[in-house]
PDB file of N, CA and C in Angstrom:
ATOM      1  N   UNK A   1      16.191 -23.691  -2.984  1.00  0.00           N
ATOM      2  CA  UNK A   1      16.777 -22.842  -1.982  1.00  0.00           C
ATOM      3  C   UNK A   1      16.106 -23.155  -0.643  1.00  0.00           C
ATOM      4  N   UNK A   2      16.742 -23.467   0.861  1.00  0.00           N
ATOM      5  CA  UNK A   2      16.311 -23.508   1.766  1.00  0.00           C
ATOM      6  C   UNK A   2      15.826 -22.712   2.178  1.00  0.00           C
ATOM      7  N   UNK A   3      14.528 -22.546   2.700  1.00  0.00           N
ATOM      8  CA  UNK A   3      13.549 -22.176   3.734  1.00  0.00           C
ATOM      9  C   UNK A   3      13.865 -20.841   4.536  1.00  0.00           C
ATOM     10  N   UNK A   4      14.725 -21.645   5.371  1.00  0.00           N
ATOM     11  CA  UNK A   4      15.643 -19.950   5.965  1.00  0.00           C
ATOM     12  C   UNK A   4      16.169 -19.098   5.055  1.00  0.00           C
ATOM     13  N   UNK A   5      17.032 -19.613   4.274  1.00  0.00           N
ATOM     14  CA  UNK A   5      17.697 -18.153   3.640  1.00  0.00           C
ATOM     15  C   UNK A   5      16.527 -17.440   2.744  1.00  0.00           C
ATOM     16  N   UNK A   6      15.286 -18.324   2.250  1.00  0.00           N
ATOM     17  CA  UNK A   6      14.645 -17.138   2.073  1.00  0.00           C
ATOM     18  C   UNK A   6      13.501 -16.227   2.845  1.00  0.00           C
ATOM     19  N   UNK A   7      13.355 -17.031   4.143  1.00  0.00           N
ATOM     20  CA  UNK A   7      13.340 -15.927   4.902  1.00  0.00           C
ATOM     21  C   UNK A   7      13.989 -14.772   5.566  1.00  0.00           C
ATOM     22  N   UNK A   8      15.690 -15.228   5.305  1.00  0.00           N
ATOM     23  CA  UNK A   8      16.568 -13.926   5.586  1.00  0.00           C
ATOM     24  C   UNK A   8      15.774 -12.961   4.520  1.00  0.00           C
ATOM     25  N   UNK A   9      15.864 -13.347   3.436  1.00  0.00           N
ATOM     26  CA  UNK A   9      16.038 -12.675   2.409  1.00  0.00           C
ATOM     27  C   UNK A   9      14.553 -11.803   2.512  1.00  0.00           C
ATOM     28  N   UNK A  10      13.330 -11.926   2.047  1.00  0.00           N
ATOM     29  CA  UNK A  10      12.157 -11.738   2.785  1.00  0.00           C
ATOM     30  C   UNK A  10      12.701 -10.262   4.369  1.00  0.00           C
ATOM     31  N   UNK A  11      13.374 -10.743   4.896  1.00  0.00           N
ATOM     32  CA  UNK A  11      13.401 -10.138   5.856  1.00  0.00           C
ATOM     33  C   UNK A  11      14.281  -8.796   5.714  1.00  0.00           C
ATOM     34  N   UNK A  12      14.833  -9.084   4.690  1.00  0.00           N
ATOM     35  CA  UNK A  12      16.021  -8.106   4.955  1.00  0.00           C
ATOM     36  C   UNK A  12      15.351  -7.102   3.699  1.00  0.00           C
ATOM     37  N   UNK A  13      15.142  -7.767   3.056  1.00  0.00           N
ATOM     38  CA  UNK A  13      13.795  -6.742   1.915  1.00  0.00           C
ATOM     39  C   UNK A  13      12.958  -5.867   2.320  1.00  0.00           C
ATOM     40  N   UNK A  14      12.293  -6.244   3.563  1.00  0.00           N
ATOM     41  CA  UNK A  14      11.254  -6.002   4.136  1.00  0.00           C
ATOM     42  C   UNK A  14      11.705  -4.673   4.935  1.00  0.00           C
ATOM     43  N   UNK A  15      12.926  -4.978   5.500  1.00  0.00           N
ATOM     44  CA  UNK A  15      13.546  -3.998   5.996  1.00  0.00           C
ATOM     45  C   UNK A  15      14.396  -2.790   5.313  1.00  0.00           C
ATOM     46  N   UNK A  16      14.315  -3.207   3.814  1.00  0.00           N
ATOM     47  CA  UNK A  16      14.799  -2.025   3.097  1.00  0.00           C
ATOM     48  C   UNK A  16      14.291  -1.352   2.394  1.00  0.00           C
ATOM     49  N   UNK A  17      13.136  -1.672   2.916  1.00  0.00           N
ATOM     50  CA  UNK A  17      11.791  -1.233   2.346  1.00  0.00           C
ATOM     51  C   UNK A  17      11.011  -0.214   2.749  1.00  0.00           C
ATOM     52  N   UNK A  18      11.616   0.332   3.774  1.00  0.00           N
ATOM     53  CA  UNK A  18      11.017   1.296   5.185  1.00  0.00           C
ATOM     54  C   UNK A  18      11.023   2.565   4.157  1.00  0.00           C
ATOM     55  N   UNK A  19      12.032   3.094   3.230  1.00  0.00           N
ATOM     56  CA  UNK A  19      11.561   4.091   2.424  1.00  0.00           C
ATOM     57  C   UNK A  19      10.431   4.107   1.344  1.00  0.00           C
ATOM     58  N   UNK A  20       9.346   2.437   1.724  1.00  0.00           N
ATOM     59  CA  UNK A  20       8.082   3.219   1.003  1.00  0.00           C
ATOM     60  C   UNK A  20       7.113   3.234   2.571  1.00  0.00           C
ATOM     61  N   UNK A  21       7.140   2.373   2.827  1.00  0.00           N
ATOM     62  CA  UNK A  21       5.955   1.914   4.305  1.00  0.00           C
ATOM     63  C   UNK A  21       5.910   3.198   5.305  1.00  0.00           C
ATOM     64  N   UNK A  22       7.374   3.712   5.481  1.00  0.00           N
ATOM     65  CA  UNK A  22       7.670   4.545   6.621  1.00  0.00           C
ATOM     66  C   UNK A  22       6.942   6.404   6.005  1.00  0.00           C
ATOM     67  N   UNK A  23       6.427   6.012   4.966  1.00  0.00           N
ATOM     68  CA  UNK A  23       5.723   7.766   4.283  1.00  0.00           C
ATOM     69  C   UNK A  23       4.336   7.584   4.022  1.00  0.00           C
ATOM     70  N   UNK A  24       4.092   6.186   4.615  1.00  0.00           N
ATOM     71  CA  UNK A  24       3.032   5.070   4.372  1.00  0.00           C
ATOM     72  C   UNK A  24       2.439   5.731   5.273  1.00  0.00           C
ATOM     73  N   UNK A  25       2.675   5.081   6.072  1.00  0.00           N
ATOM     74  CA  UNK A  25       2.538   4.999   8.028  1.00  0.00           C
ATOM     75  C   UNK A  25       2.516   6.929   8.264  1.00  0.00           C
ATOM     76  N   UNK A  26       3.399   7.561   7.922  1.00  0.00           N
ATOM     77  CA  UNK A  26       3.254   9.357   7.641  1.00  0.00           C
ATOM     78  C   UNK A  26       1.845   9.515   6.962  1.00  0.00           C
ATOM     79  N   UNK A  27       1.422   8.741   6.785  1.00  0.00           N
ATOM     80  CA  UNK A  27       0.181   9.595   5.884  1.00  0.00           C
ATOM     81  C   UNK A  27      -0.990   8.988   6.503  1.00  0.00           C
ATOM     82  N   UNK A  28      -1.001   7.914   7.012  1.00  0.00           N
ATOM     83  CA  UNK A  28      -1.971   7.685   7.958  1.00  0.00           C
ATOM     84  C   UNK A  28      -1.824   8.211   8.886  1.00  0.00           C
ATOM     85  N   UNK A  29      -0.604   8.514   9.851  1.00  0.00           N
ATOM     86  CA  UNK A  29      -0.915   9.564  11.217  1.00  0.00           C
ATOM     87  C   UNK A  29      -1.536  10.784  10.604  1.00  0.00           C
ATOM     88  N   UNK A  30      -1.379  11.565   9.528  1.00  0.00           N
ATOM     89  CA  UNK A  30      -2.189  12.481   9.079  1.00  0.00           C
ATOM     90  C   UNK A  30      -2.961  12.967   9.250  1.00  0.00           C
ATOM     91  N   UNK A  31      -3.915  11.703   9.351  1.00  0.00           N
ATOM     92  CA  UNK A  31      -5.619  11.408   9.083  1.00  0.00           C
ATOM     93  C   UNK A  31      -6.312  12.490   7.845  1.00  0.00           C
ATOM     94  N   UNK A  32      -7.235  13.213   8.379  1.00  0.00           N
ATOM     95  CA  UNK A  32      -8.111  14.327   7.834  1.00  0.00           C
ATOM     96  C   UNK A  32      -7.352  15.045   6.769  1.00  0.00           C
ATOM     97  N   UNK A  33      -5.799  15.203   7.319  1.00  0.00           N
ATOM     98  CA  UNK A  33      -4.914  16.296   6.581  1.00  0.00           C
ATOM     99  C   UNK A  33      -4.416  15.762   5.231  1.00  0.00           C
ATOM    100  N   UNK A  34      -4.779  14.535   5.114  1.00  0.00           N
ATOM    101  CA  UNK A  34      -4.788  13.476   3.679  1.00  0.00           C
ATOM    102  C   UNK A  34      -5.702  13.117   3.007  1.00  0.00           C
ATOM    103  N   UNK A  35      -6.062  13.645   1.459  1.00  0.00           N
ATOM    104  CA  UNK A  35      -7.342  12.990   0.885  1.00  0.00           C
ATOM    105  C   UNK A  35      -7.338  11.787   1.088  1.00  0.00           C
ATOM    106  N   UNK A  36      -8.689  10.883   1.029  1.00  0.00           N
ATOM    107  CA  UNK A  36      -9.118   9.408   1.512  1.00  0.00           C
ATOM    108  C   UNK A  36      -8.387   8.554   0.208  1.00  0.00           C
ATOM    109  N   UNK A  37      -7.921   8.845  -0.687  1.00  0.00           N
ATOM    110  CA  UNK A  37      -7.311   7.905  -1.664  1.00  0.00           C
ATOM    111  C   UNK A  37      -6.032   7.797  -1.059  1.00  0.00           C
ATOM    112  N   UNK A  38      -5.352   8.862  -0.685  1.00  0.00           N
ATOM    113  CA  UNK A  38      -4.123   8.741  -0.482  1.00  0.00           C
ATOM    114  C   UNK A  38      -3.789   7.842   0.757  1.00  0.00           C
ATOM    115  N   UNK A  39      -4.920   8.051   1.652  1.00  0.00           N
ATOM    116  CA  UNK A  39      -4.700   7.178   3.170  1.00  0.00           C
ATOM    117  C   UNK A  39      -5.092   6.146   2.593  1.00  0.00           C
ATOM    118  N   UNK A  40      -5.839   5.167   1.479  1.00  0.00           N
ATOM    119  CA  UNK A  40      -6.314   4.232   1.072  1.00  0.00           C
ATOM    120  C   UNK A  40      -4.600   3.906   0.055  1.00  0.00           C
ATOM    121  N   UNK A  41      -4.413   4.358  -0.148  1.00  0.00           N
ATOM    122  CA  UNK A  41      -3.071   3.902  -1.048  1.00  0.00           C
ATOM    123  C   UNK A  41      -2.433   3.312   0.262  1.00  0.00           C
ATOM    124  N   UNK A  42      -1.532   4.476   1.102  1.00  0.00           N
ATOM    125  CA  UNK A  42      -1.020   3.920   2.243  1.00  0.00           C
ATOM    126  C   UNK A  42      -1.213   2.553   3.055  1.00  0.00           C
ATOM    127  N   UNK A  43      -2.304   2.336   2.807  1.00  0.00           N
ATOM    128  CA  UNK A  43      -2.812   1.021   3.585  1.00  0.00           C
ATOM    129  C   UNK A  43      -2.559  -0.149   2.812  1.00  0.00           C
ATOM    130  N   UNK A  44      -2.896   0.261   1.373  1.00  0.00           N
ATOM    131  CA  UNK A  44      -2.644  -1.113   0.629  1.00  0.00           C
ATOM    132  C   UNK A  44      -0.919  -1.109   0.690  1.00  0.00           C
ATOM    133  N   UNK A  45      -0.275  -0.051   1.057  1.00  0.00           N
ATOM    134  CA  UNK A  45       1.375   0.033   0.922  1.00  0.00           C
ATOM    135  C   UNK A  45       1.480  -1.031   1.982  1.00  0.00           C
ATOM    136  N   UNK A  46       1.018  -1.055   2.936  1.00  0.00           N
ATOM    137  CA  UNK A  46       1.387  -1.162   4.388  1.00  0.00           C
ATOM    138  C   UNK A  46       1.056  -2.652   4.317  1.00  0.00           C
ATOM    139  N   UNK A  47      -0.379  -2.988   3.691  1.00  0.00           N
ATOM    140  CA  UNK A  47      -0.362  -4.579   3.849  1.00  0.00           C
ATOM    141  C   UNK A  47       0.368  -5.448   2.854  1.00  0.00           C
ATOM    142  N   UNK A  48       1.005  -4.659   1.579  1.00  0.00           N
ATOM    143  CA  UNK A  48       1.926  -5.108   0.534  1.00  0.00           C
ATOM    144  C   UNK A  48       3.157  -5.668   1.592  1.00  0.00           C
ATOM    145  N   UNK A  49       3.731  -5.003   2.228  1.00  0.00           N
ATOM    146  CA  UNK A  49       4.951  -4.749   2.844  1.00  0.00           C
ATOM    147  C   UNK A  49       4.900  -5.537   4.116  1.00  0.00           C
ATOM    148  N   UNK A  50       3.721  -5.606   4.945  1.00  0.00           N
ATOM    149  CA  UNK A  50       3.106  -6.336   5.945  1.00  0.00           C
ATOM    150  C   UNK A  50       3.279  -7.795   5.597  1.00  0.00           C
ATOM    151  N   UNK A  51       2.823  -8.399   4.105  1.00  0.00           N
ATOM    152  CA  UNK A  51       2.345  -9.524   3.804  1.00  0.00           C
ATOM    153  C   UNK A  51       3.962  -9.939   3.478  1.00  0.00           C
ATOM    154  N   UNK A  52       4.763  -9.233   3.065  1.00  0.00           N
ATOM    155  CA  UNK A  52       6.329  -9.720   2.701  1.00  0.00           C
ATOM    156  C   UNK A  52       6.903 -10.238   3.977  1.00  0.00           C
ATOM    157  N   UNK A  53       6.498  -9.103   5.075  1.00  0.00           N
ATOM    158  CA  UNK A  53       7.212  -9.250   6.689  1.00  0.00           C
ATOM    159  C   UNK A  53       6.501 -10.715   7.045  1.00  0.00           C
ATOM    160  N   UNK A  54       5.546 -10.600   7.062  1.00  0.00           N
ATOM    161  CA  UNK A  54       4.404 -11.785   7.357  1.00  0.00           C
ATOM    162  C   UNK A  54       5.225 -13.205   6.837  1.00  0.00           C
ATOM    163  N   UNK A  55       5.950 -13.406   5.777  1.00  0.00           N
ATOM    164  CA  UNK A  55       5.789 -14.621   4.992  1.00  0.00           C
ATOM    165  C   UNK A  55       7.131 -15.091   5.715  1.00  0.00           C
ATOM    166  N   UNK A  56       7.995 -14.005   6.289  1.00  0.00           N
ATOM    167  CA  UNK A  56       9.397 -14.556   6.775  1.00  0.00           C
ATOM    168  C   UNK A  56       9.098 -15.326   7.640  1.00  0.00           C
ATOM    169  N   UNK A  57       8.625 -15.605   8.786  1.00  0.00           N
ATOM    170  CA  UNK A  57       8.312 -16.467   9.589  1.00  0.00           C
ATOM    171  C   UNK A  57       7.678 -17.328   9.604  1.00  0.00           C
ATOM    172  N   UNK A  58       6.711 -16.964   8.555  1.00  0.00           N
ATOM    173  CA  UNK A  58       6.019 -18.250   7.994  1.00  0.00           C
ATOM    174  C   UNK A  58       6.776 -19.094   7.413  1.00  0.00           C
ATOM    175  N   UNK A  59       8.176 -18.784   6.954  1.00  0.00           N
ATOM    176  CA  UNK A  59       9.007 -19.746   6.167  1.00  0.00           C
ATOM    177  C   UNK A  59       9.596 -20.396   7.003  1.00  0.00           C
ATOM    178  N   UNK A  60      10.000 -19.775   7.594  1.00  0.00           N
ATOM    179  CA  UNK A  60      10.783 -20.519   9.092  1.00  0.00           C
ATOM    180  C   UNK A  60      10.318 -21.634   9.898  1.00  0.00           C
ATOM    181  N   UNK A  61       8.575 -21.197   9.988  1.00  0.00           N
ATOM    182  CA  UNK A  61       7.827 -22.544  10.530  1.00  0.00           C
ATOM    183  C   UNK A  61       7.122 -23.377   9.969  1.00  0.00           C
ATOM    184  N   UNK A  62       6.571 -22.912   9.120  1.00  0.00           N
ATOM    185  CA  UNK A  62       5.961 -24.114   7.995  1.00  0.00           C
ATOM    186  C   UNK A  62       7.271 -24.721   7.024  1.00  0.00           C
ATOM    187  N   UNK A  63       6.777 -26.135   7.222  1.00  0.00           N
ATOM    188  CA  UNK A  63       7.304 -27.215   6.469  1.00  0.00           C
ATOM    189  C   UNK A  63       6.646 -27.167   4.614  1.00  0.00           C
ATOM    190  N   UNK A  64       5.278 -27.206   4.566  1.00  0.00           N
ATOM    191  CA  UNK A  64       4.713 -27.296   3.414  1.00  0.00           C
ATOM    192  C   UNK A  64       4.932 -25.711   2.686  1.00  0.00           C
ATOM    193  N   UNK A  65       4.952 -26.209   1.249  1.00  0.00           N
ATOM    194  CA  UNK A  65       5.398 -24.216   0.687  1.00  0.00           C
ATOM    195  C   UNK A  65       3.961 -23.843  -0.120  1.00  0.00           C
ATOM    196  N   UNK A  66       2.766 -24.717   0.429  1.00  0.00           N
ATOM    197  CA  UNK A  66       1.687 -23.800   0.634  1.00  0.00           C
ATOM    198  C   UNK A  66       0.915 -23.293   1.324  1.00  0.00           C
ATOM    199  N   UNK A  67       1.839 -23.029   2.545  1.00  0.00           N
ATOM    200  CA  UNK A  67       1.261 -21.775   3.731  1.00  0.00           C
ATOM    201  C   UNK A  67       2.118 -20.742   3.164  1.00  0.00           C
ATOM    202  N   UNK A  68       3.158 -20.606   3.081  1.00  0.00           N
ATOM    203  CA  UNK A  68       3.938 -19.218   2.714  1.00  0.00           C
ATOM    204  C   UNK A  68       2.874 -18.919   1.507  1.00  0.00           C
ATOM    205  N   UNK A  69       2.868 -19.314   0.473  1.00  0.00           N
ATOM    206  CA  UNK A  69       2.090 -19.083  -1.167  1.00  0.00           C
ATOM    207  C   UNK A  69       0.836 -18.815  -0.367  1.00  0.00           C
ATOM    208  N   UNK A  70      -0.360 -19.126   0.815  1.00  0.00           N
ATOM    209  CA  UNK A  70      -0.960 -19.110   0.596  1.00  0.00           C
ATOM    210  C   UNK A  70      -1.386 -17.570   1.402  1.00  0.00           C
ATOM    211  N   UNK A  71      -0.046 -17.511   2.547  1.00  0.00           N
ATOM    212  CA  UNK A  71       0.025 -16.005   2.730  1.00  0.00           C
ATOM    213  C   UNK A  71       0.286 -14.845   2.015  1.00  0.00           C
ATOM    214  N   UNK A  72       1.146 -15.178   0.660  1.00  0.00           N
ATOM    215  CA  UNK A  72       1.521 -14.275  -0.252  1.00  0.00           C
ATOM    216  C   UNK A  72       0.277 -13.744  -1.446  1.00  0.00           C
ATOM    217  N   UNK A  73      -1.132 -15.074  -1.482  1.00  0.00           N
ATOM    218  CA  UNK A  73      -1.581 -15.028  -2.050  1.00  0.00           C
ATOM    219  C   UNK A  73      -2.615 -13.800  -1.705  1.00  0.00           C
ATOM    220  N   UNK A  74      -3.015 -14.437  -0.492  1.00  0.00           N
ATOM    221  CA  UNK A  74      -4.109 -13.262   0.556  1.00  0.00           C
ATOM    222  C   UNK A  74      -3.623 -12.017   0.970  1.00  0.00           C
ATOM    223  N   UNK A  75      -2.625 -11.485   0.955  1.00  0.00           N
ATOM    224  CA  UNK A  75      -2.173 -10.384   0.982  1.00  0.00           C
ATOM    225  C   UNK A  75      -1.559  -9.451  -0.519  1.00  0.00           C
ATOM    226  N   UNK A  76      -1.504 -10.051  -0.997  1.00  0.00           N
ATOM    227  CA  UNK A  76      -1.121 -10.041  -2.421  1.00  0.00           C
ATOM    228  C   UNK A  76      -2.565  -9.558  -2.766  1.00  0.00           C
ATOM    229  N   UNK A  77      -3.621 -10.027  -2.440  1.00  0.00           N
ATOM    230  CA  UNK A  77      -4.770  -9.937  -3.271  1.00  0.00           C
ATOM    231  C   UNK A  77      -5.495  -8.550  -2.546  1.00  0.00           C
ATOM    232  N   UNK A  78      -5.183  -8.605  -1.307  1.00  0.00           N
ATOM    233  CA  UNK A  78      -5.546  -7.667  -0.408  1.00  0.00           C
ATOM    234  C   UNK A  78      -5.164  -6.299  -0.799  1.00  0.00           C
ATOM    235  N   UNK A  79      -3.928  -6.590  -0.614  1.00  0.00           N
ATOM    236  CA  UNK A  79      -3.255  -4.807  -1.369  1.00  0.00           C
ATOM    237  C   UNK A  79      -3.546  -4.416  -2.646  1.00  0.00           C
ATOM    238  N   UNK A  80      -3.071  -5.441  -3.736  1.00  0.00           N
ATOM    239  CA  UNK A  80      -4.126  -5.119  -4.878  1.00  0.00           C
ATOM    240  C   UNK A  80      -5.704  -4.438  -4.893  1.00  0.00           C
ATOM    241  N   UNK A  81      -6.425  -5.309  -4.415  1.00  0.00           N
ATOM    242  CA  UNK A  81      -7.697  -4.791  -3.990  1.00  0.00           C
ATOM    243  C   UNK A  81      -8.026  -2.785  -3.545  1.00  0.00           C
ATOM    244  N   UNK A  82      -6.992  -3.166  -2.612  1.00  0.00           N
ATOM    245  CA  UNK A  82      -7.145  -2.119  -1.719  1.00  0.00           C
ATOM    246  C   UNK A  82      -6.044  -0.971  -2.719  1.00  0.00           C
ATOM    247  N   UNK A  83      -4.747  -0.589  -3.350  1.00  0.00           N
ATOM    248  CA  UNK A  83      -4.490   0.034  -4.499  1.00  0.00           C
ATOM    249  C   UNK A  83      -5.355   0.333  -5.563  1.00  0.00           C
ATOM    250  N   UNK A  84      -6.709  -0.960  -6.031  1.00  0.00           N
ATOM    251  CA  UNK A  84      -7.213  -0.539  -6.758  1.00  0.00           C
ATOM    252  C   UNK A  84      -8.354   0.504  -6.540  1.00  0.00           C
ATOM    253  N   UNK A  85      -8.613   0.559  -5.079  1.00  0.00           N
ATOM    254  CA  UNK A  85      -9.460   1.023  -5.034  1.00  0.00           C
ATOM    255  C   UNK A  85      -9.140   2.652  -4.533  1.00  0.00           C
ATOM    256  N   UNK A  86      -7.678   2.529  -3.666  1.00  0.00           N
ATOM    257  CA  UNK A  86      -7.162   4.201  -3.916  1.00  0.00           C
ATOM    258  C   UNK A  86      -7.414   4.801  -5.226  1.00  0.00           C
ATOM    259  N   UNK A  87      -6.740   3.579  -6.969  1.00  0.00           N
ATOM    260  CA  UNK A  87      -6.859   4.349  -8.104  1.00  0.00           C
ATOM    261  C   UNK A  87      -8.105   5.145  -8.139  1.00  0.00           C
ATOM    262  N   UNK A  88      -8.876   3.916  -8.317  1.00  0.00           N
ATOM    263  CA  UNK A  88     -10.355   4.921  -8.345  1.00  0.00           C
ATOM    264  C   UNK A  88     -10.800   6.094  -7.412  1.00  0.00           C
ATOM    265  N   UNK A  89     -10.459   5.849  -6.441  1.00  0.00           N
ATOM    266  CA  UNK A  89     -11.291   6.974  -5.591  1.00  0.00           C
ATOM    267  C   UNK A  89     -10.409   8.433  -5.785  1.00  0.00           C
ATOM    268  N   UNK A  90      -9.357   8.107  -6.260  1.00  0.00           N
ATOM    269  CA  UNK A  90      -8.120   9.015  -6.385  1.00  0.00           C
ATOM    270  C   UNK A  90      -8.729   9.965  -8.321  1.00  0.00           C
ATOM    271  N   UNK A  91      -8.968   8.954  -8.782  1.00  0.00           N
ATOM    272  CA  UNK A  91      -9.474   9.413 -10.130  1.00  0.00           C
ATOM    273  C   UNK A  91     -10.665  10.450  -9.962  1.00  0.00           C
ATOM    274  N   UNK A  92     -11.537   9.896  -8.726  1.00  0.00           N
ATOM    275  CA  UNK A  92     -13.084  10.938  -8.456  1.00  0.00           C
ATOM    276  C   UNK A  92     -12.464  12.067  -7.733  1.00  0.00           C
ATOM    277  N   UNK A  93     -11.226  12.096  -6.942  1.00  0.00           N
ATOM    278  CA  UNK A  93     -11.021  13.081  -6.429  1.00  0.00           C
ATOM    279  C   UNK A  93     -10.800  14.401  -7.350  1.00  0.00           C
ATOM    280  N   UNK A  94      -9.919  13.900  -8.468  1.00  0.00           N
ATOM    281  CA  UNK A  94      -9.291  14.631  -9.976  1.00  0.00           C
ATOM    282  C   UNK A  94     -10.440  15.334 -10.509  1.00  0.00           C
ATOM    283  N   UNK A  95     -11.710  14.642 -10.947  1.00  0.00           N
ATOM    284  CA  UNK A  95     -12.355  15.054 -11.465  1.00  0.00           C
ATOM    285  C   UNK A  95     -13.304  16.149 -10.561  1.00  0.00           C
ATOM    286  N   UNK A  96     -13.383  15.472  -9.783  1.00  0.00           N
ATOM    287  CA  UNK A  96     -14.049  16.696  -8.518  1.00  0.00           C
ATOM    288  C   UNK A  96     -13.376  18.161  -8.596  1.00  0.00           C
ATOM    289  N   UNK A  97     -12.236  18.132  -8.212  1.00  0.00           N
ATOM    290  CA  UNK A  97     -11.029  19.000  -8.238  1.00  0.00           C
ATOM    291  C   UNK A  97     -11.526  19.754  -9.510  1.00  0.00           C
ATOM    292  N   UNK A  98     -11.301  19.222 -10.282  1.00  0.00           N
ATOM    293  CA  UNK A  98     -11.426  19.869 -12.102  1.00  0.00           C
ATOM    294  C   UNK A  98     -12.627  20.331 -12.208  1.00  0.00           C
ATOM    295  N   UNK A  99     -13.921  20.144 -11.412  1.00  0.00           N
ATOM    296  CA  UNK A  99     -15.368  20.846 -11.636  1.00  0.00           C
ATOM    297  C   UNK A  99     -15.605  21.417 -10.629  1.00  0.00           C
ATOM    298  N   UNK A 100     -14.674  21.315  -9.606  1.00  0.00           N
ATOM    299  CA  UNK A 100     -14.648  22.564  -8.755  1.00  0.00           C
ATOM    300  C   UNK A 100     -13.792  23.839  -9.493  1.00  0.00           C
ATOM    301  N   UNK A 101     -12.706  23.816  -9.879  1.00  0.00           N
ATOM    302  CA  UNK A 101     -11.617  24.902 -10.416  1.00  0.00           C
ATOM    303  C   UNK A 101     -12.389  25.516 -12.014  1.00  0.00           C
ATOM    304  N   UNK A 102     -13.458  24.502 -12.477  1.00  0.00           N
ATOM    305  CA  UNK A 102     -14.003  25.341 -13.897  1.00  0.00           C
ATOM    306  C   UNK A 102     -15.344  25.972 -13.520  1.00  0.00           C
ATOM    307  N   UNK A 103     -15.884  25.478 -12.409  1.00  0.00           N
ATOM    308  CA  UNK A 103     -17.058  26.426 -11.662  1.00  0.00           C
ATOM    309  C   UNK A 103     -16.707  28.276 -11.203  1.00  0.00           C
ATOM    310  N   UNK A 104     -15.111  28.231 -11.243  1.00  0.00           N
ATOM    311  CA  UNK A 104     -14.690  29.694 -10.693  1.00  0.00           C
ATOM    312  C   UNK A 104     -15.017  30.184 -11.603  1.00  0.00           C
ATOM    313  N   UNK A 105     -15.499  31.656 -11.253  1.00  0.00           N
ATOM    314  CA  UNK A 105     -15.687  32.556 -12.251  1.00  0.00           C
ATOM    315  C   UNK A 105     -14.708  33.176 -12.608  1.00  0.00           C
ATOM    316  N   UNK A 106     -14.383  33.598 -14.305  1.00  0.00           N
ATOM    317  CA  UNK A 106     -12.948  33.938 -14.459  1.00  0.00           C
ATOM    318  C   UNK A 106     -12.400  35.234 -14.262  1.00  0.00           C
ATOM    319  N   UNK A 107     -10.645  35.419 -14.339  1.00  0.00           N
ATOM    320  CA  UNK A 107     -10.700  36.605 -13.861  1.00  0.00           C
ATOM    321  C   UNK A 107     -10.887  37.857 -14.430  1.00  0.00           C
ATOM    322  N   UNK A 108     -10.950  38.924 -13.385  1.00  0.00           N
ATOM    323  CA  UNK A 108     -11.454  40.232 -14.656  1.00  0.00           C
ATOM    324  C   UNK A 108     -10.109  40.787 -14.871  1.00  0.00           C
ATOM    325  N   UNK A 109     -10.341  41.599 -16.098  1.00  0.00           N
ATOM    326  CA  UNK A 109      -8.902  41.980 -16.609  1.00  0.00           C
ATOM    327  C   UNK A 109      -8.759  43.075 -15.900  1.00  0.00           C
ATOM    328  N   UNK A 110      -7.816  43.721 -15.712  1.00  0.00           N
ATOM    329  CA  UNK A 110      -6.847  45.403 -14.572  1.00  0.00           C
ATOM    330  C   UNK A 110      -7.013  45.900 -15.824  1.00  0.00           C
TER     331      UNK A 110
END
C-alpha cells in the first residue's frame, strides 16, 4: 500500500479518535480536581494518539519504512510505559481508599 494513503488513513483515525483524547485533554485541564493516576492515564492517552498523528507525516516524508516503525515504536513504548504506570498508581490509590473507608468507625444503631 502506498505511503500516502496510509497516511490518509493514520490521519483520519487520528481524527476519529477525538472521543478518547478530547476527555483526555478534560482531565488534564482539571489538574488537582483529578487523582494523579487518572491525569497519568490521560497522558499516556494523549501520547498513544499523539504518536498515531505523529506517524502521518512521517509517512508522507520519509522514503525508508523505518522512520515511521521507528516513531510508532517510541511512542508505542512511551504510552505503554506511561498506562502502566497510571495501572499501578491507580491500584495504590484503591487500596488507600479501602484503609481509609475501614479505619471509620462503624455506625451506631437509632
Amino acid at each position: 500500500m502506498p505511503q500516502p494513503v496510509l497516511a490518509l488513513g493514520c490521519a483520519a483515525v487520528t481524527a476519529a479518535g477525538s472521543v478518547w483524547y478530547l476527555p483526555a485533554v478534560t482531565d488534564l485541564r482539571a489538574g488537582p480536581d483529578r487523582p494523579l493516576s487518572r491525569r497519568t492515564a490521560a497522558i499516556a492517552c494523549l501520547t498513544g494518539w499523539g504518536t498515531l498523528g505523529a506517524v502521518a507525516p512521517v509517512l508522507l516524508v520519509a522514503t525508508a519504512w523505518w522512520v515511521p516503525a521507528t516513531v510508532v515504536a517510541v511512542g508505542g513504548t512511551a504510552a505503554g510505559a506511561l498506562w502502566a504506570g497510571a495501572a499501578l498508581r491507580h491500584a495504590g490509590e484503591r487500596r488507600e481508599t479501602a484503609r481509609q473507608w475501614a479505619q471509620l468507625p462503624p455506625p451506631s444503631p437509632r
